[in-house]
PDB file of N, CA and C in Angstrom:
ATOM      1  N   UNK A   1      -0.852  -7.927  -6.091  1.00  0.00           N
ATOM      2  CA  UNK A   1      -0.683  -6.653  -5.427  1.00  0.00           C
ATOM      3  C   UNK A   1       0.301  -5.823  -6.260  1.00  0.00           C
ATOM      4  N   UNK A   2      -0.087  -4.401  -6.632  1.00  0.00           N
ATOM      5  CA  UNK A   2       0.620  -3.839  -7.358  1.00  0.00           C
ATOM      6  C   UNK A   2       1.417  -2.672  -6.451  1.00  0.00           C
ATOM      7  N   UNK A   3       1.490  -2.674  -5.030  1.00  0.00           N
ATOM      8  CA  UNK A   3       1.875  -1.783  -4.304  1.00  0.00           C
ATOM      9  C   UNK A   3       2.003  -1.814  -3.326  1.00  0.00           C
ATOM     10  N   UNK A   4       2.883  -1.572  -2.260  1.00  0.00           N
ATOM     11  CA  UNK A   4       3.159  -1.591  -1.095  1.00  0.00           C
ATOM     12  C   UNK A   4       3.061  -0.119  -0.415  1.00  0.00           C
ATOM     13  N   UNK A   5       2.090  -0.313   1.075  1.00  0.00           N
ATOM     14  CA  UNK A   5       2.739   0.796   2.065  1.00  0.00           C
ATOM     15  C   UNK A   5       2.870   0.153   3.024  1.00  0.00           C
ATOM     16  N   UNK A   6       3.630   1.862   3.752  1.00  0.00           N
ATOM     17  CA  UNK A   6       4.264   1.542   5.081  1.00  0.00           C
ATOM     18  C   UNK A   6       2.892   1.844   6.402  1.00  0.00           C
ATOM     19  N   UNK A   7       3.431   1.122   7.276  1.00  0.00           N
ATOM     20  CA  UNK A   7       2.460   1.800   8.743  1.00  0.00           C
ATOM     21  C   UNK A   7       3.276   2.704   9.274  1.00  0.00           C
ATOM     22  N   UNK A   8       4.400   3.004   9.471  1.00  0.00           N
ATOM     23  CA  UNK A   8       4.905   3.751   9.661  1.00  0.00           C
ATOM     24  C   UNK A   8       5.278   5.138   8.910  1.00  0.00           C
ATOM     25  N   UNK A   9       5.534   6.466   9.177  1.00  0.00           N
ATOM     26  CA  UNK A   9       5.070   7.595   8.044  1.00  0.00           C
ATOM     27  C   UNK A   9       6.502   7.943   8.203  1.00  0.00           C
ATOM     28  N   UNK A  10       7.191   8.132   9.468  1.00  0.00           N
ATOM     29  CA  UNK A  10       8.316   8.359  10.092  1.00  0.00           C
ATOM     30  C   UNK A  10       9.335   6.980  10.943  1.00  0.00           C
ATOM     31  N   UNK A  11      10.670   7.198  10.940  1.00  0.00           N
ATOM     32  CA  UNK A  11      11.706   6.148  11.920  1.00  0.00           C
ATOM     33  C   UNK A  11      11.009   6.616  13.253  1.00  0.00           C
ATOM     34  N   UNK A  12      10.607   5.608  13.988  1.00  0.00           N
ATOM     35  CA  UNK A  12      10.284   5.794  15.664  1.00  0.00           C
ATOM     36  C   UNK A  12      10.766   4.508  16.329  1.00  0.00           C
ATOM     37  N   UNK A  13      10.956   4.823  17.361  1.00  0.00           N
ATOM     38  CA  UNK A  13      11.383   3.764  18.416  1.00  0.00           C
ATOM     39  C   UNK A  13      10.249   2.792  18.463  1.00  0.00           C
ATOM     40  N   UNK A  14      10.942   1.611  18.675  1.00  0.00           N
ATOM     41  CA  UNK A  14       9.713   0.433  18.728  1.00  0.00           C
ATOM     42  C   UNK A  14       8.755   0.564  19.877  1.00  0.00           C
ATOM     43  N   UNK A  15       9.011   0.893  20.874  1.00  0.00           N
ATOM     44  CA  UNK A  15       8.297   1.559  21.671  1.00  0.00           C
ATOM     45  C   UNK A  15       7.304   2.218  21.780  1.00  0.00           C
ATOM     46  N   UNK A  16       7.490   3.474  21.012  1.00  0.00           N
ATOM     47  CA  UNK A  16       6.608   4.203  20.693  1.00  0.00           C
ATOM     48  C   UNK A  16       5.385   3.599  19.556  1.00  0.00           C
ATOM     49  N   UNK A  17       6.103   3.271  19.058  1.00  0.00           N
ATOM     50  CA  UNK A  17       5.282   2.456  17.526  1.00  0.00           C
ATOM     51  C   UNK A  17       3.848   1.763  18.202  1.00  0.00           C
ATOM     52  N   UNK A  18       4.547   0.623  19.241  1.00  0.00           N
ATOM     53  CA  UNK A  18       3.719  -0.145  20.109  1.00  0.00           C
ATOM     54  C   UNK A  18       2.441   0.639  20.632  1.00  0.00           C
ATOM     55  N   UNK A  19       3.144   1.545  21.096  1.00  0.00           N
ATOM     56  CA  UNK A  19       1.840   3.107  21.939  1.00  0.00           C
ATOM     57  C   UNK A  19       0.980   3.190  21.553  1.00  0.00           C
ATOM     58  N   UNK A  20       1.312   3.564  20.332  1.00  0.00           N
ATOM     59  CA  UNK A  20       0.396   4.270  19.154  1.00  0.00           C
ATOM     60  C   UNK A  20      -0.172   3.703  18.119  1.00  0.00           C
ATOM     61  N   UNK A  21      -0.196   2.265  17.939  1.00  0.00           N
ATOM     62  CA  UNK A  21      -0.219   1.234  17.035  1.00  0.00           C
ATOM     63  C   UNK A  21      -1.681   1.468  16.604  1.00  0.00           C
ATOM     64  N   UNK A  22      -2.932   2.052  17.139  1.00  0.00           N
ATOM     65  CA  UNK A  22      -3.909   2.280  16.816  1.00  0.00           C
ATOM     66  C   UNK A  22      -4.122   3.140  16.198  1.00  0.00           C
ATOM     67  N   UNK A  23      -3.573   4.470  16.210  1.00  0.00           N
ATOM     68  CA  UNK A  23      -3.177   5.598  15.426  1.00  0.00           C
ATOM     69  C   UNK A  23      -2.275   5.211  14.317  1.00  0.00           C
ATOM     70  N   UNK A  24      -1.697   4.656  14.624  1.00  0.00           N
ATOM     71  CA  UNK A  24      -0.555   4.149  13.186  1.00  0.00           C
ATOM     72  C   UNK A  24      -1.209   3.322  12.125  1.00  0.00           C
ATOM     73  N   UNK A  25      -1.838   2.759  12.771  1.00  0.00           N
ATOM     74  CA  UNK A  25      -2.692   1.999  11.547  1.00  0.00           C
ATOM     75  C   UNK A  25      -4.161   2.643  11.459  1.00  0.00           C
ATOM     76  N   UNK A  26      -4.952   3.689  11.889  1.00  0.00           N
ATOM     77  CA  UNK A  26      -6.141   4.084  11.025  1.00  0.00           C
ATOM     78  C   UNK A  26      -5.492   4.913  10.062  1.00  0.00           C
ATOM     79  N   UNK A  27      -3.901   5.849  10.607  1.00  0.00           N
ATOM     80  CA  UNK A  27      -3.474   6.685   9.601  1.00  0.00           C
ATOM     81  C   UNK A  27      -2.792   6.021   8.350  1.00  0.00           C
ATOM     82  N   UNK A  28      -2.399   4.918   8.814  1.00  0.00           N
ATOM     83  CA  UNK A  28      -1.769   4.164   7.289  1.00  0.00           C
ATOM     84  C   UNK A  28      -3.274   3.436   6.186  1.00  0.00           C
ATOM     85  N   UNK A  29      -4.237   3.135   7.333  1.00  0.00           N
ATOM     86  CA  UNK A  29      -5.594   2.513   6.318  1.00  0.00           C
ATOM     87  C   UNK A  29      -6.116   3.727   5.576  1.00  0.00           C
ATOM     88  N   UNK A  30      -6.321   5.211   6.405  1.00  0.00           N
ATOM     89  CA  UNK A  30      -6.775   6.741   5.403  1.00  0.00           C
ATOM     90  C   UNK A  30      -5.718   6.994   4.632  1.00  0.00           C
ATOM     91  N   UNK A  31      -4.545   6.708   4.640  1.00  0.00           N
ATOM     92  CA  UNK A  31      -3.507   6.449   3.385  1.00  0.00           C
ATOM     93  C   UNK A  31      -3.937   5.990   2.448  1.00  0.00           C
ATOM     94  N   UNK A  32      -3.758   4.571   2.990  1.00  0.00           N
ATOM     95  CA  UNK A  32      -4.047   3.411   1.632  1.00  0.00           C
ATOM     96  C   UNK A  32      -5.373   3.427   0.571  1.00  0.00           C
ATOM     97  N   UNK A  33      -6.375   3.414   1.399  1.00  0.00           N
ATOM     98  CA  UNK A  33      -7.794   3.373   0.918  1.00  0.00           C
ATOM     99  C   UNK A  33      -8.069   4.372  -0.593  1.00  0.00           C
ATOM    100  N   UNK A  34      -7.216   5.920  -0.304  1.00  0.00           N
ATOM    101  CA  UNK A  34      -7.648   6.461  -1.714  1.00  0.00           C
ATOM    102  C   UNK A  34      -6.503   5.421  -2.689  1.00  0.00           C
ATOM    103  N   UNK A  35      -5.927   4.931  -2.617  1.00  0.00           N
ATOM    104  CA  UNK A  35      -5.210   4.087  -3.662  1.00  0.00           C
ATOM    105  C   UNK A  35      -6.047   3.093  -4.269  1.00  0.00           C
ATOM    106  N   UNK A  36      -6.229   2.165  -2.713  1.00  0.00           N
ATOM    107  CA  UNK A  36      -7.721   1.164  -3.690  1.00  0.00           C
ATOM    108  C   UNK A  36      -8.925   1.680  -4.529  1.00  0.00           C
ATOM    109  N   UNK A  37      -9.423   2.510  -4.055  1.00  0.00           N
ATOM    110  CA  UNK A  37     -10.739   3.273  -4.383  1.00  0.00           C
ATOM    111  C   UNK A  37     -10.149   3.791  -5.671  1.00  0.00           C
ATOM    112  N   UNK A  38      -8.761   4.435  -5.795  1.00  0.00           N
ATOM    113  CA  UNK A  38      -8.219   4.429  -7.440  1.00  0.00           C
ATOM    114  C   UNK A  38      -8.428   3.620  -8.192  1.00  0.00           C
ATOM    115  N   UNK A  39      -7.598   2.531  -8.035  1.00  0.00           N
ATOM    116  CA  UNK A  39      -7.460   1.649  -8.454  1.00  0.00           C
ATOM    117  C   UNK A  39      -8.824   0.790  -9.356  1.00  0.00           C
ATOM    118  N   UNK A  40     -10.337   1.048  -8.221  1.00  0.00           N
ATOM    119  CA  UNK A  40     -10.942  -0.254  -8.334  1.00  0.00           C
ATOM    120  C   UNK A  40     -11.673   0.855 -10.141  1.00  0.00           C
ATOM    121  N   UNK A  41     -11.582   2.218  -9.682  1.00  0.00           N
ATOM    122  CA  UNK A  41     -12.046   3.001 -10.911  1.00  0.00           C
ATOM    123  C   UNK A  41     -11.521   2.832 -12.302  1.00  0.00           C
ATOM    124  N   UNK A  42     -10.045   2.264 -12.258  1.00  0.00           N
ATOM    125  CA  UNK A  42      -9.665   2.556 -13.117  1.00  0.00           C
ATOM    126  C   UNK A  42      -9.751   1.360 -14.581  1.00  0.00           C
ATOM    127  N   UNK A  43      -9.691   1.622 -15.393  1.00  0.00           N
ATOM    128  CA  UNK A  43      -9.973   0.349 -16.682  1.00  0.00           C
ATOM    129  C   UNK A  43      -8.784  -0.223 -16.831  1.00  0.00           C
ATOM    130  N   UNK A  44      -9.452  -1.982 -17.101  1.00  0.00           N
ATOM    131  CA  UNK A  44      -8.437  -2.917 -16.841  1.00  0.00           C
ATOM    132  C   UNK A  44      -7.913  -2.976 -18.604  1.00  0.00           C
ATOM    133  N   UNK A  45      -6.614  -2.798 -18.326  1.00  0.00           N
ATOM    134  CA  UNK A  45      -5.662  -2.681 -19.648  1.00  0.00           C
ATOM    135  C   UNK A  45      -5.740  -4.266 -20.201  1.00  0.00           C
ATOM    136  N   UNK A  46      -6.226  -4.514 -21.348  1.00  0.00           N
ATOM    137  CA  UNK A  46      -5.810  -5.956 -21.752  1.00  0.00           C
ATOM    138  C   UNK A  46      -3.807  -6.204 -22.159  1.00  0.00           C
ATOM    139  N   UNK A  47      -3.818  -7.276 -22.123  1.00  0.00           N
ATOM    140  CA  UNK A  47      -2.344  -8.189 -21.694  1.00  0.00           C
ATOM    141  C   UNK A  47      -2.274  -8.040 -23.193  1.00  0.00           C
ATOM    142  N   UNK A  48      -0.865  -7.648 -23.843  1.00  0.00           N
ATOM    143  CA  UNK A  48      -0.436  -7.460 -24.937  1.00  0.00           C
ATOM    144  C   UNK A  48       0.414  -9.054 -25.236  1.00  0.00           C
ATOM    145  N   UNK A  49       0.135  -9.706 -26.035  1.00  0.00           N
ATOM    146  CA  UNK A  49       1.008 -10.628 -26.070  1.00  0.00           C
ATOM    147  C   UNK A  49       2.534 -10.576 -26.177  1.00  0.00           C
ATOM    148  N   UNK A  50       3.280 -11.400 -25.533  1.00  0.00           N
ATOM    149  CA  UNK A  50       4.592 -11.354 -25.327  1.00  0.00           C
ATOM    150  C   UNK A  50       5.307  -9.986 -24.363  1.00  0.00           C
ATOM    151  N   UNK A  51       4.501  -9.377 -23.688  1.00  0.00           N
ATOM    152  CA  UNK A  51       4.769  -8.659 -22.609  1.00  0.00           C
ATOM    153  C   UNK A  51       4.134  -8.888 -21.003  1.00  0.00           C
ATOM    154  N   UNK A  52       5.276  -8.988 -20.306  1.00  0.00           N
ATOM    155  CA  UNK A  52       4.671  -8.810 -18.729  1.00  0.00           C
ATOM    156  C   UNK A  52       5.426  -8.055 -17.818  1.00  0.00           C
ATOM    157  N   UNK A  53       4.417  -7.685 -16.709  1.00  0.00           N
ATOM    158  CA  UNK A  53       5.207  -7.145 -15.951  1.00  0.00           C
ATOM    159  C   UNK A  53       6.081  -8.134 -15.244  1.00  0.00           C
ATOM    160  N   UNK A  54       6.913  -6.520 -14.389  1.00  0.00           N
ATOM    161  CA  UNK A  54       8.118  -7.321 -13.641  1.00  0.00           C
ATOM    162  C   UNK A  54       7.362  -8.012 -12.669  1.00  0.00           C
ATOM    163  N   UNK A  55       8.225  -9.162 -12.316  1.00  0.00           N
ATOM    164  CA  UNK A  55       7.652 -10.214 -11.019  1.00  0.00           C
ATOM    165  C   UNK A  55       8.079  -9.400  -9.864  1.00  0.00           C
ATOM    166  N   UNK A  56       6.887  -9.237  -8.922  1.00  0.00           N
ATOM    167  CA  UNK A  56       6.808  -8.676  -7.501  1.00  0.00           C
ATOM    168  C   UNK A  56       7.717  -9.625  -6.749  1.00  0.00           C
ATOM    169  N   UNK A  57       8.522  -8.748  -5.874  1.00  0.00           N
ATOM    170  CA  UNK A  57       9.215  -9.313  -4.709  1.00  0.00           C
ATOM    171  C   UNK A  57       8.256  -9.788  -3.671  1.00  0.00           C
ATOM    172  N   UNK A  58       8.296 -10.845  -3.545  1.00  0.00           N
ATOM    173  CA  UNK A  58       7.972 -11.635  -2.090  1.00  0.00           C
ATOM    174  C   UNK A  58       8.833 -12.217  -1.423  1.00  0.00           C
TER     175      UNK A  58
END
């Protein structure tokens, strides 16, 4: 994974979050989706020897 988003767009009360959790997540998936759909277009760079990327936080 080369990227992270949020479900959240704004700070809201957990509460609210809960409410709306269906709205919060079709609007974070019509977020995300033009990223993949980037992504799947774009040409895969070959690996230069003796270079890598940084290791992703997990």
């Amino acid at each position: 994974m080369d990227a992270c988003h949020g479900i959240l767009h704004a700070p809201m009360e957990p509460a609210e979050a809960l409410l709306r959790a269906s709205e919060l997540l079709t609007d974070a998936t019509e977020r995300a989706l033009p990223m993949i759909v980037l992504r799947t277009r774009l040409p895969v760079q070959a690996e230069v020897s003796g270079t890598q990327r940084p290791s992703s936080v997990r």
